[in-house]
N, C-alpha and C. Protein backbone atom coordinates (compact mmCIF):
# COMPACT_ATOMS: atom_id res chain seq x y z
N UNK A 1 99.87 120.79 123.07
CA UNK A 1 99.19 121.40 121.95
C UNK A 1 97.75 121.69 122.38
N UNK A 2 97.39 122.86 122.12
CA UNK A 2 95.91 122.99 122.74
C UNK A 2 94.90 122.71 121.55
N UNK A 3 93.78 122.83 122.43
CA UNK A 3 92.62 121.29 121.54
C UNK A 3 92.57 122.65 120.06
N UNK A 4 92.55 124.02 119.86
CA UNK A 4 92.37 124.25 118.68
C UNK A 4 93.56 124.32 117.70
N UNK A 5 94.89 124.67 118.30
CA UNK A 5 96.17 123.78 117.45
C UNK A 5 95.75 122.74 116.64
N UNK A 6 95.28 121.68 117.41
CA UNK A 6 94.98 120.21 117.31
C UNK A 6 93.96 119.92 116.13
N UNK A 7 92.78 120.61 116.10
CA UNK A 7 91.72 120.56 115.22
C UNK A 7 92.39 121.28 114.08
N UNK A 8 93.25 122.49 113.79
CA UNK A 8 93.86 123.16 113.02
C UNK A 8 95.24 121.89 112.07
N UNK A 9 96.05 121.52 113.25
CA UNK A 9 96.53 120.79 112.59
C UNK A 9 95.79 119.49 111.99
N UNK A 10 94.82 119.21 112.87
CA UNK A 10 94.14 117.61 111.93
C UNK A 10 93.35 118.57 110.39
N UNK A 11 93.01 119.17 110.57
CA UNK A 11 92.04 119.32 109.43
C UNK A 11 93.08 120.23 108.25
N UNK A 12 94.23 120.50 108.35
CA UNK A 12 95.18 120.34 107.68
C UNK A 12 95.85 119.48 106.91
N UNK A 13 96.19 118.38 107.93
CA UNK A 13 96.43 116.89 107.30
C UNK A 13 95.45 116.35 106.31
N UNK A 14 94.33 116.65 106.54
CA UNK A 14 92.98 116.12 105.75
C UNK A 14 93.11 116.68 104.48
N UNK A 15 92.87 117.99 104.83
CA UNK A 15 93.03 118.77 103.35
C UNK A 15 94.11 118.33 102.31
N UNK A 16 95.49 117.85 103.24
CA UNK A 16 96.41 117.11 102.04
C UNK A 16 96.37 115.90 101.77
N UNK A 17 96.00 115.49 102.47
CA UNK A 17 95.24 114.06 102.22
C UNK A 17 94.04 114.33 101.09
N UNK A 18 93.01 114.54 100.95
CA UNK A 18 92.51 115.29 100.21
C UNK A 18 92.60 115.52 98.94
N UNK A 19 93.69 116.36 98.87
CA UNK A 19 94.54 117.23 97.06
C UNK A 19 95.02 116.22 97.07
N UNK A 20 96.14 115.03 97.98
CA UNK A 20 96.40 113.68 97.00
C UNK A 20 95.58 112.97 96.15
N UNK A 21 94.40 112.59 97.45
CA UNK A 21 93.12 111.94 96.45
C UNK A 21 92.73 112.31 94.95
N UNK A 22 93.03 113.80 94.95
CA UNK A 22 92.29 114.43 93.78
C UNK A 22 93.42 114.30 92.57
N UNK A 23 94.63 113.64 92.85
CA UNK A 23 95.68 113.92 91.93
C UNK A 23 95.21 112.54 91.26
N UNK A 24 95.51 112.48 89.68
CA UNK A 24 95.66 110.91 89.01
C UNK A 24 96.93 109.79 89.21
N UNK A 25 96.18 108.86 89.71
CA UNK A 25 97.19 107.83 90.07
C UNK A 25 97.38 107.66 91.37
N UNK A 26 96.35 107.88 92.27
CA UNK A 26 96.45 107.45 93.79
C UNK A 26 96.45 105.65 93.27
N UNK A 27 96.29 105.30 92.87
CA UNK A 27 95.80 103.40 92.48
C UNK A 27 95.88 103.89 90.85
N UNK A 28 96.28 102.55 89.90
CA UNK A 28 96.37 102.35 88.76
C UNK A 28 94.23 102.34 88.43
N UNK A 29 94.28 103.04 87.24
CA UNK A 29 92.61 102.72 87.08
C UNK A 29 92.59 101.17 86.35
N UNK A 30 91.11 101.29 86.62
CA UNK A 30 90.61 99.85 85.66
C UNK A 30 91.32 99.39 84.91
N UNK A 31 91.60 97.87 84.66
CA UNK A 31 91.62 97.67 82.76
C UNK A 31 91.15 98.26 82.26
N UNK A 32 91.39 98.22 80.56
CA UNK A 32 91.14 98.79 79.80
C UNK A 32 90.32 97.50 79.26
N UNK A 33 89.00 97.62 78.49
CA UNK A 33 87.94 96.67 78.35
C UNK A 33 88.54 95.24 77.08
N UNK A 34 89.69 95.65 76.42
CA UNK A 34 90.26 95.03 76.00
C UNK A 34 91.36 95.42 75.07
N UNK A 35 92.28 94.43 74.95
CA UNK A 35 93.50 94.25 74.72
C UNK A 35 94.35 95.20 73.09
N UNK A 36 93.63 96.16 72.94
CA UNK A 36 94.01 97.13 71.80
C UNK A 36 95.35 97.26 71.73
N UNK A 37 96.00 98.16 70.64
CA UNK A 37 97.15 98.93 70.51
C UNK A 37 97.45 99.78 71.50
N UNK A 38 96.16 100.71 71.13
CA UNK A 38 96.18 102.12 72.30
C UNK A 38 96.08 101.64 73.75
N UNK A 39 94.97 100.35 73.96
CA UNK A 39 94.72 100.17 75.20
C UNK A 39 95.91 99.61 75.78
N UNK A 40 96.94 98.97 75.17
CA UNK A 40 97.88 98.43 75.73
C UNK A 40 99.35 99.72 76.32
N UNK A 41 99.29 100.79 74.79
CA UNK A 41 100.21 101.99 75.43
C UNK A 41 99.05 102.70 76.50
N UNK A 42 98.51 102.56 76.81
CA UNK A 42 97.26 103.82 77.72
C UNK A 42 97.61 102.93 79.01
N UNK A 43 97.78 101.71 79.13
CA UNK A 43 97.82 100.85 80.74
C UNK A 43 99.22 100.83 80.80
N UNK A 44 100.41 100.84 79.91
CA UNK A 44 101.94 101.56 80.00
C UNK A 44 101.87 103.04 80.37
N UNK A 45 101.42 104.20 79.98
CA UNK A 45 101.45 104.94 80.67
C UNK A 45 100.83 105.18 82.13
N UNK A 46 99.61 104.50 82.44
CA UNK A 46 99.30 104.24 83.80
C UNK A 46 99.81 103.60 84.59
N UNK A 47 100.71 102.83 84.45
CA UNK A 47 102.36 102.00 85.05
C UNK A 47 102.63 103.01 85.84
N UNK A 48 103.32 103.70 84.36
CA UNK A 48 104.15 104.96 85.06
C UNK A 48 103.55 105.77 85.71
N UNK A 49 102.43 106.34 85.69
CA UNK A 49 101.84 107.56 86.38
C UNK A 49 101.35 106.90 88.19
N UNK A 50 101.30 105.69 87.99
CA UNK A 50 101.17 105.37 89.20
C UNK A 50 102.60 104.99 90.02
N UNK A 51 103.47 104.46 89.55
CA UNK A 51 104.99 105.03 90.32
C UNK A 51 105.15 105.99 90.56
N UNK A 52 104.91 107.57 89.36
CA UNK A 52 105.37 108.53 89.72
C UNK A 52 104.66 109.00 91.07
N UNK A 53 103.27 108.68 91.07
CA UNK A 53 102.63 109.45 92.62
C UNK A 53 103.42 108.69 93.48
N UNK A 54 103.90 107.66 93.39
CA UNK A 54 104.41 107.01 94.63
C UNK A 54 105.46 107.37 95.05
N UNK A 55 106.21 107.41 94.15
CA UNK A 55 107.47 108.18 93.97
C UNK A 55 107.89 109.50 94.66
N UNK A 56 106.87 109.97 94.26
CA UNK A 56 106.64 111.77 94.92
C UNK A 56 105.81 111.93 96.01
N UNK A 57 105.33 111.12 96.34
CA UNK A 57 104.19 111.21 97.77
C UNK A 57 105.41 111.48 98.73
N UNK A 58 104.91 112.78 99.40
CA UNK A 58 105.79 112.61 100.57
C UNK A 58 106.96 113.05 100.83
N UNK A 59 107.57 114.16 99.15
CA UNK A 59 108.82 114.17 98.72
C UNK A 59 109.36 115.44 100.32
N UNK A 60 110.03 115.50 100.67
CA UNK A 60 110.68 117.23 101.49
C UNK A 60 112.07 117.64 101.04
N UNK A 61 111.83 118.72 101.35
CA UNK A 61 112.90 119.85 100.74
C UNK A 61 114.05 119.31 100.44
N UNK A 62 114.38 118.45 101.61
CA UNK A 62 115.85 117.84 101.79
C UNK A 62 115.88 116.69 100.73
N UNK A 63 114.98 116.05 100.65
CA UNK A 63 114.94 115.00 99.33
C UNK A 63 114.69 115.76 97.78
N UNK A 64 114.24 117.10 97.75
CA UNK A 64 114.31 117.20 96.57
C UNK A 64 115.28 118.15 95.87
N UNK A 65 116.20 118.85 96.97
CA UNK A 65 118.29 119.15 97.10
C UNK A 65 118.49 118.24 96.72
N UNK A 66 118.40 116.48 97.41
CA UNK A 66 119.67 115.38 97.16
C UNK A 66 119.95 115.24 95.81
N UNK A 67 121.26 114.76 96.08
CA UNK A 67 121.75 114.22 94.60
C UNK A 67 123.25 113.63 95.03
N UNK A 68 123.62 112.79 94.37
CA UNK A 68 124.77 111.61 94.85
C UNK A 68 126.02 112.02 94.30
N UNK A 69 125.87 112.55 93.61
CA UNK A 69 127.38 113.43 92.81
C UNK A 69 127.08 114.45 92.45
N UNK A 70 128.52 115.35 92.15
CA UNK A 70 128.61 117.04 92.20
C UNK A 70 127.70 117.29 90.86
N UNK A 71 128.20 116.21 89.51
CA UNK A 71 127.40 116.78 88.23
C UNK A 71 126.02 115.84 88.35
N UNK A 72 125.40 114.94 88.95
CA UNK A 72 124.49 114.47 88.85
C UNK A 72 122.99 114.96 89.00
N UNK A 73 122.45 114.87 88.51
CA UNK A 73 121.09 115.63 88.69
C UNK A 73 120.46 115.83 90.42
N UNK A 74 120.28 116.27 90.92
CA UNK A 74 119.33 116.35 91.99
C UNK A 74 117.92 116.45 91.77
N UNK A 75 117.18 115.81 93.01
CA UNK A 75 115.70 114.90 92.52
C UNK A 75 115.26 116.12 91.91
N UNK A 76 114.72 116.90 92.26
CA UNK A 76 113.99 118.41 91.64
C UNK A 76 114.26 117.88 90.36
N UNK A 77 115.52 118.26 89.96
CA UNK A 77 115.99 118.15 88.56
C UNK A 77 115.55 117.44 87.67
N UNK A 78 115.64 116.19 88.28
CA UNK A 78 115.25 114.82 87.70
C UNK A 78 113.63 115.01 87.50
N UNK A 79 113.08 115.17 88.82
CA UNK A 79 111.48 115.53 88.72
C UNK A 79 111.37 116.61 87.23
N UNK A 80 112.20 117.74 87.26
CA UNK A 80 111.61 118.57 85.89
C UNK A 80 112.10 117.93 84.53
N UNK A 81 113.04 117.07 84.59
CA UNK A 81 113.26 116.43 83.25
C UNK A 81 111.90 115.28 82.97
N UNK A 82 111.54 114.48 84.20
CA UNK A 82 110.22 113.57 83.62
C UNK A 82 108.82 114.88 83.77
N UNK A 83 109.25 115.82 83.86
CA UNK A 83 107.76 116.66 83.62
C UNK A 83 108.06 117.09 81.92
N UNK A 84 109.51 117.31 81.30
CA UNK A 84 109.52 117.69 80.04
C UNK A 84 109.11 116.05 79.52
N UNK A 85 109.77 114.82 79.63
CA UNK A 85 109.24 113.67 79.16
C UNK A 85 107.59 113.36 79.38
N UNK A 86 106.89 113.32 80.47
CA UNK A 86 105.35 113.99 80.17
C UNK A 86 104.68 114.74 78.93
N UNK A 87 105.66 115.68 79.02
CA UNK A 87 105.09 116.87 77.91
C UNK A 87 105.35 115.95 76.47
N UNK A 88 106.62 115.33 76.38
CA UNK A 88 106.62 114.50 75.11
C UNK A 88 106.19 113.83 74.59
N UNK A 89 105.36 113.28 75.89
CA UNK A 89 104.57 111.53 75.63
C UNK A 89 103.46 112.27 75.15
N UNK A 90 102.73 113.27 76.30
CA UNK A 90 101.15 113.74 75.82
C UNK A 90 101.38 114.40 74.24
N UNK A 91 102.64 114.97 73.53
CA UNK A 91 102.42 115.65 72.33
C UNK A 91 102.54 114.78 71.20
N UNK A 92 103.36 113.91 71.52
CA UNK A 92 103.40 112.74 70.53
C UNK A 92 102.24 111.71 70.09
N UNK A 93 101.69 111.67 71.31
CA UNK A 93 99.84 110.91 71.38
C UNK A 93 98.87 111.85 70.42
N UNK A 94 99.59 113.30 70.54
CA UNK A 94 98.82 113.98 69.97
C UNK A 94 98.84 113.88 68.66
N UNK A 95 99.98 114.52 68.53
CA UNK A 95 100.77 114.13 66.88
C UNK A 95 101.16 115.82 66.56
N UNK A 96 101.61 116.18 68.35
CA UNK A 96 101.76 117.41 68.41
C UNK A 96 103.26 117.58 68.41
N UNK A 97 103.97 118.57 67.42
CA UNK A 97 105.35 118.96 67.58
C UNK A 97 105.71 119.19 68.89
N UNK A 98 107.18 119.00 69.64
CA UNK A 98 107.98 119.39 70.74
C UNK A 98 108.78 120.31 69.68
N UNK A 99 108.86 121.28 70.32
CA UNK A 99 109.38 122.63 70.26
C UNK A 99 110.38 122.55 71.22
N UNK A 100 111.77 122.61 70.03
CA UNK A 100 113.19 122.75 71.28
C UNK A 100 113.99 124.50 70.66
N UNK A 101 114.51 124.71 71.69
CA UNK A 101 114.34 124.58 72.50
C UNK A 101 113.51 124.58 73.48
N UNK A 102 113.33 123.81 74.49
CA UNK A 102 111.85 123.89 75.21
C UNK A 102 112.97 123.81 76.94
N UNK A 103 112.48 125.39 77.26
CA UNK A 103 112.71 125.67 78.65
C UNK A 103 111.20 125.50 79.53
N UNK A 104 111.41 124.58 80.72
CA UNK A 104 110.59 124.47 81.57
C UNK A 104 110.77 125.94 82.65
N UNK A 105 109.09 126.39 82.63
CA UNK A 105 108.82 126.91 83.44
C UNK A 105 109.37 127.41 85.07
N UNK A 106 109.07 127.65 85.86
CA UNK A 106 109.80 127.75 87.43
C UNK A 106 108.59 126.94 87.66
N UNK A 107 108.09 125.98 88.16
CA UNK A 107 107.33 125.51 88.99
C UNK A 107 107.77 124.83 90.39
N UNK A 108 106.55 124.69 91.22
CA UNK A 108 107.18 124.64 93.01
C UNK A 108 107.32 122.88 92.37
N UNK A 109 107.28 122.42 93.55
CA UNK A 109 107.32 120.95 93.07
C UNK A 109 106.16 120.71 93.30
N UNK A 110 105.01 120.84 94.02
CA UNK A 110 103.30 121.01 94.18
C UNK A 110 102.93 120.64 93.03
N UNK A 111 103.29 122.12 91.83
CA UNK A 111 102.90 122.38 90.61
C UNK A 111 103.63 121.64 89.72
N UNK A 112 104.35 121.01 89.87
CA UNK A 112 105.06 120.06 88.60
C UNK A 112 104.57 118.95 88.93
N UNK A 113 104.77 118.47 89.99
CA UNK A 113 103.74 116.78 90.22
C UNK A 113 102.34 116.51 89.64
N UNK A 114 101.85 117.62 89.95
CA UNK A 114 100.05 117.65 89.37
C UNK A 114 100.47 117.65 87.94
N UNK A 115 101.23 118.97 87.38
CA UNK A 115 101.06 118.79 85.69
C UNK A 115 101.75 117.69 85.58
N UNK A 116 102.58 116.82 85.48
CA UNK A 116 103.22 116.03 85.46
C UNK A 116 102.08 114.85 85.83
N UNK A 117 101.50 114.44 86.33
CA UNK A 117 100.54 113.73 86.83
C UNK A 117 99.44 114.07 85.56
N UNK A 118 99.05 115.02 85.35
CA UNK A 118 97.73 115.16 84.59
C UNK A 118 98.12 114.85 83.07
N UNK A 119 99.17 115.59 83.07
CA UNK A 119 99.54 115.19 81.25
C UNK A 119 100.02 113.64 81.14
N UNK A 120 100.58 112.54 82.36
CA UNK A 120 100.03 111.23 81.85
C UNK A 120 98.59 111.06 81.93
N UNK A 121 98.21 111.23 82.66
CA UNK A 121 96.42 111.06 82.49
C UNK A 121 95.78 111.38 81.03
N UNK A 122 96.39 112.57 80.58
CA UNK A 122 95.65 112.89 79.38
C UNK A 122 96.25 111.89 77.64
N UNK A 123 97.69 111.58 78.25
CA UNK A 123 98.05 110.90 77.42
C UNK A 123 97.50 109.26 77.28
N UNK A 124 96.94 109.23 78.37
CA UNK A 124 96.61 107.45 78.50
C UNK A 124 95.28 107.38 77.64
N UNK A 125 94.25 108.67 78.26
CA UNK A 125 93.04 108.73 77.63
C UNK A 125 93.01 108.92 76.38
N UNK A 126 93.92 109.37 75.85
CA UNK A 126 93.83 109.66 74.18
C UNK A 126 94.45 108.35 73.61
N UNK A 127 95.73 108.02 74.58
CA UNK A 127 95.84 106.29 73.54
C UNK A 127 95.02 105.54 73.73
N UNK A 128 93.92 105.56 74.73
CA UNK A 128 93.33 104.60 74.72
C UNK A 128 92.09 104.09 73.57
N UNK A 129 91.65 105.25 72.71
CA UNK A 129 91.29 105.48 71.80
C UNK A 129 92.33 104.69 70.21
N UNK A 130 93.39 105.08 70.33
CA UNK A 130 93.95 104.92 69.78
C UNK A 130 93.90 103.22 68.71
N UNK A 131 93.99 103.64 67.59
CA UNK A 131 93.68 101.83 67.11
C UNK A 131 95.25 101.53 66.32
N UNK A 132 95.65 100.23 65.95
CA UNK A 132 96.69 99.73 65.73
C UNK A 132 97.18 100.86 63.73
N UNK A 133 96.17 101.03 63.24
CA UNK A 133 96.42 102.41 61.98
C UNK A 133 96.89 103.54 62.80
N UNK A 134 96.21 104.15 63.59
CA UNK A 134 96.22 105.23 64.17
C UNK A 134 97.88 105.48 64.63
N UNK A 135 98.57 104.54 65.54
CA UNK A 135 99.77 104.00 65.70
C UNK A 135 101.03 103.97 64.55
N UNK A 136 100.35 103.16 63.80
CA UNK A 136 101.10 103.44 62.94
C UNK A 136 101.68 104.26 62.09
N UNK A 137 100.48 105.41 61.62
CA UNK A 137 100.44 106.75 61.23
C UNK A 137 101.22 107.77 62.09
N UNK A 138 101.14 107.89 63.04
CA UNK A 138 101.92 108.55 63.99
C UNK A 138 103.03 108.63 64.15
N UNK A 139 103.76 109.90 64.48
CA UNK A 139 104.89 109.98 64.40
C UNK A 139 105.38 111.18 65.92
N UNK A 140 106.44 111.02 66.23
CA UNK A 140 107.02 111.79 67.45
C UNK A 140 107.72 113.21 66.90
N UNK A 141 107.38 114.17 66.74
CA UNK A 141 108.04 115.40 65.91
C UNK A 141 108.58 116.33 66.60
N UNK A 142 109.66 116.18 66.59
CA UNK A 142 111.01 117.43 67.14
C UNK A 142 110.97 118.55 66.36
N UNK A 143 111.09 119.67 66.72
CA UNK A 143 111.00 121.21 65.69
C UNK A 143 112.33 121.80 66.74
N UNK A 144 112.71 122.83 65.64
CA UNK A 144 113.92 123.52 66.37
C UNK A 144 113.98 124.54 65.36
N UNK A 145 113.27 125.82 65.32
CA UNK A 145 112.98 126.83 64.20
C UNK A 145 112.34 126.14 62.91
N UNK A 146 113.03 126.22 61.99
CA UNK A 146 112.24 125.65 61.07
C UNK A 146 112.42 124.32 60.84
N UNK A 147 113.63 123.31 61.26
CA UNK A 147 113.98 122.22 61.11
C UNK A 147 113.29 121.49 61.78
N UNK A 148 112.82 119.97 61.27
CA UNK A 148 111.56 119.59 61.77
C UNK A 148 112.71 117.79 61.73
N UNK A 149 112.59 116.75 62.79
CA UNK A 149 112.98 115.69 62.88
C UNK A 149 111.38 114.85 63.26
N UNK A 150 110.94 114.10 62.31
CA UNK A 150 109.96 112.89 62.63
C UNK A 150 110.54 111.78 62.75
N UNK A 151 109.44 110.90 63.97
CA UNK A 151 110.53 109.58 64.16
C UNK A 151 109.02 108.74 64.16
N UNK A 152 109.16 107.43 63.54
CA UNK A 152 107.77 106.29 63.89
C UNK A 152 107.48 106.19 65.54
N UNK A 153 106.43 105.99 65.56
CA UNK A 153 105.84 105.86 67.26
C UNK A 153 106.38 105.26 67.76
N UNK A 154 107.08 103.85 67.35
CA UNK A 154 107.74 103.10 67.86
C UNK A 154 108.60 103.35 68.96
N UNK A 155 109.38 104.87 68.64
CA UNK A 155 110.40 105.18 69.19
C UNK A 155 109.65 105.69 70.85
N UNK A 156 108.31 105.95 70.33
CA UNK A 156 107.76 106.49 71.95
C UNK A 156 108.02 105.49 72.99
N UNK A 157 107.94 103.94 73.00
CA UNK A 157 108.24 103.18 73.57
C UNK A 157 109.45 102.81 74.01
N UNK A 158 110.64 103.08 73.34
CA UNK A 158 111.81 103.13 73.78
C UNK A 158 112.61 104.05 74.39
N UNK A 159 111.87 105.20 74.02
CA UNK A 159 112.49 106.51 74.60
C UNK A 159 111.65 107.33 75.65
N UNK A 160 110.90 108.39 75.07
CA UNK A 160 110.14 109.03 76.23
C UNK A 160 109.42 108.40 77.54
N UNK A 161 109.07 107.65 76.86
CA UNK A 161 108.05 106.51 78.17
C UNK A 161 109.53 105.39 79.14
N UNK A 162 109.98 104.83 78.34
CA UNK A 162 110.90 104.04 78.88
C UNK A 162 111.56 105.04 80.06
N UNK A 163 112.16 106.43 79.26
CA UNK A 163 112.96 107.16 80.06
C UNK A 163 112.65 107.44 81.23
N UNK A 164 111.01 107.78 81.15
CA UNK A 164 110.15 108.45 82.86
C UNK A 164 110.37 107.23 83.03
N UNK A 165 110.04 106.21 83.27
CA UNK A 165 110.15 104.99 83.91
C UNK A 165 111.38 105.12 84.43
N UNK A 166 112.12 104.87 83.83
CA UNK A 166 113.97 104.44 84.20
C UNK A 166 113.98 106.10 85.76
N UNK A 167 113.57 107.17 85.25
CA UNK A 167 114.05 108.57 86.41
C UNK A 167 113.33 108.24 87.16
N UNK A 168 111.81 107.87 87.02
CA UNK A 168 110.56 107.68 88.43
C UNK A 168 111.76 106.61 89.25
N UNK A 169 112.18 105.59 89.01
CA UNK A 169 113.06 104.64 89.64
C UNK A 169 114.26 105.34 90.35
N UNK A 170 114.99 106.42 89.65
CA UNK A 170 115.92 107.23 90.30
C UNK A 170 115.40 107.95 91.39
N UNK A 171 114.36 108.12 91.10
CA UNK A 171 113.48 109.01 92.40
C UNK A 171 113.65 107.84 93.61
N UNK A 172 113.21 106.97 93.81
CA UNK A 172 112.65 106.19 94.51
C UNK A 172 114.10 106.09 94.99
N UNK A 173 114.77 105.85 94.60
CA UNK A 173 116.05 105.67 95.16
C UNK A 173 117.02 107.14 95.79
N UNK A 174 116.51 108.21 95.38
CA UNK A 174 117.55 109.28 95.40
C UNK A 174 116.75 109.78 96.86
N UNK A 175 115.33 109.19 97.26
CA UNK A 175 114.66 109.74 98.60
C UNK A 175 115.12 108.43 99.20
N UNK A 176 115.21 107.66 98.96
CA UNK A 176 115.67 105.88 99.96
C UNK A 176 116.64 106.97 100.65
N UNK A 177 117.96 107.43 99.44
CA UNK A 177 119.41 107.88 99.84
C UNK A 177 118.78 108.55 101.21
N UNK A 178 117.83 109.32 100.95
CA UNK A 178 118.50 110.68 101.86
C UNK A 178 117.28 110.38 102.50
N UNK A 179 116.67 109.36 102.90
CA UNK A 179 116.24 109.49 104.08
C UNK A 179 114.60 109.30 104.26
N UNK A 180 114.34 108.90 103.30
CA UNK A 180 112.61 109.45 103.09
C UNK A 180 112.43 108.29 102.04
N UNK A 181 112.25 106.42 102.76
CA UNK A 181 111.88 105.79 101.45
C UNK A 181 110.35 105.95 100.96
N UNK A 182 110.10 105.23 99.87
CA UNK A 182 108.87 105.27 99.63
C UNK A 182 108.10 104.37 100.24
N UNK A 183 106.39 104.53 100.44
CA UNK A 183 105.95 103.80 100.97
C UNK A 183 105.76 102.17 100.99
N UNK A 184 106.13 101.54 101.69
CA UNK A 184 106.37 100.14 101.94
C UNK A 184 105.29 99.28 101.47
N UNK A 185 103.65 99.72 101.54
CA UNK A 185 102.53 99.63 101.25
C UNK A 185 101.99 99.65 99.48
N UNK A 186 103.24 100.05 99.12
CA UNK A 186 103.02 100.33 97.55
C UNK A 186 103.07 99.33 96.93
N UNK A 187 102.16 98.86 95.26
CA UNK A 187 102.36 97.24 95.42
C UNK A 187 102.35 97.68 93.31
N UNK A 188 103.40 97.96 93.01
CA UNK A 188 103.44 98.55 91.51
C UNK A 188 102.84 96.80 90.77
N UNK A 189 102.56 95.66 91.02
CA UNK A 189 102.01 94.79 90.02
C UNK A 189 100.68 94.95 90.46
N UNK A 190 99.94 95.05 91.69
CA UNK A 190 98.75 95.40 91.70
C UNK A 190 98.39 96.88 90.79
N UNK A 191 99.06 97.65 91.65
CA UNK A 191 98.56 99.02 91.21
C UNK A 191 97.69 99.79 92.38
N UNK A 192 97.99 98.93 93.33
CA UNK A 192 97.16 99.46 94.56
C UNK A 192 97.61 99.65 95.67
N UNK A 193 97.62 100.59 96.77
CA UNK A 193 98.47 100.60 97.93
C UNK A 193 97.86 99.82 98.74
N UNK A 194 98.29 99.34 99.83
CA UNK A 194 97.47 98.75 101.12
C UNK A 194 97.28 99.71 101.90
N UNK A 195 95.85 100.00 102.59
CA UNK A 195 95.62 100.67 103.77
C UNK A 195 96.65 100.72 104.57
C-alpha cells in the first residue's frame, strides 16, 4: 500500500470513528440527578439506546441480509421495525398520535441507525422532565383515519420499549449467527465500553 493509500485509508477510519462518536449512545449518559417517574423511564430508554449502538456498531451487508428462517425477519428488517418502535416511544412521550397506517421510509441503514438513535435521545430528554401526574395523564394514541385507540402509559412499558429491547437482543444474536459478534468490550450494566 503506498504511504498516500495509507494516510487516505487512516483518515477514513477516523472520520468513521468520528460520525460514531457523534451518534447518541456511544456510553449510557449520566444519572439522572434523582430518582423521578420520568427520570426513571428516561434511564430505561438510555438502556436501550445504548444496546442499540452496540448492537449496530459494525453491522455489514451480509449481517444485515441474515435471517434464520424463510418467513423470519432479516436484521435490516428487524432494524426498521425498532426504528417504527422509536417513532412510538418518542410520540407517546409526546402525547403525539401514531398514524397507521405508518409505512417506513427507504432508508440506508447509516440513516435509520442515527434516526433511530436520535429519536431515543429525544424521547429520554422529554421523560426526563416528565413528573409522576404528567405520566399518568398520558396516554399512547393509535389513529387509523378517523378511528382513534388510547391506551394508559403504562402500556409504553410493556410494549413499545420492552419490544426494542427484546429485537436490539435479536440483533445481537442474528450478527453472532452470521458472523460478526458484537463487541466483547461492551459492558450493558456499566453502560460503558472498555478501551
Amino acid at each position: 500500500m503506498s504511504k498516500l493509500n495509507l494516510i487516505a485509508f487512516l483518515f477514513l477510519i477516523h472520520n468513521l470513528q468520528a460520525q460514531n462518536m457523534e451518534l447518541p449512545y456511544h456510553q449510557i449518559p449520566d444519572y439522572p440527578q434523582s430518582y423521578t417517574s420520568g427520570a426513571m423511564l428516561s434511564r430505561m430508554i438510555d438502556g436501550l439506546g445504548y444496546r442499540y449502538y452496540w448492537a449496530t456498531e459494525g453491522l455489514k451487508a451480509s449481517n444485515l441480509k441474515y435471517r434464520t428462517s424463510e418467513d423470519g425477519r432479516n436484521c435490516f428488517e428487524t432494524l426498521e421495525h425498532i426504528f417504527g418502535l422509536s417513532v412510538t416511544i418518542l410520540n407517546g412521550i409526546r402525547s403525539k398520535p401514531n398514524i397507521r397506517p405508518y409505512d417506513i421510509p427507504v432508508y440506508s441503514f447509516d440513516e435509520l441507525r442515527k434516526l433511530t438513535l436520535e429519536n431515543l435521545q429525544k424521547a429520554s430528554s422529554l421523560a426526563l422532565s416528565k413528573t409522576e401526574t404528567d405520566l399518568e395523564t398520558s396516554e399512547i394514541i393509535f389513529q387509523r383515519g378517523e378511528a382513534k385507540s388510547e391506551f394508559p402509559f403504562w402500556h409504553m412499558l410493556n410494549g413499545p420499549l420492552a419490544d426494542a429491547i427484546y429485537h436490539t437482543g435479536q440483533i445481537v444474536i442474528l450478527r453472532r449467527a452470521s458472523g460478526n459478534p458484537m463487541n466483547p468490550k461492551v459492558n450493558v450494566f456499566t453502560g460503558k465500553t472498555r478501551e
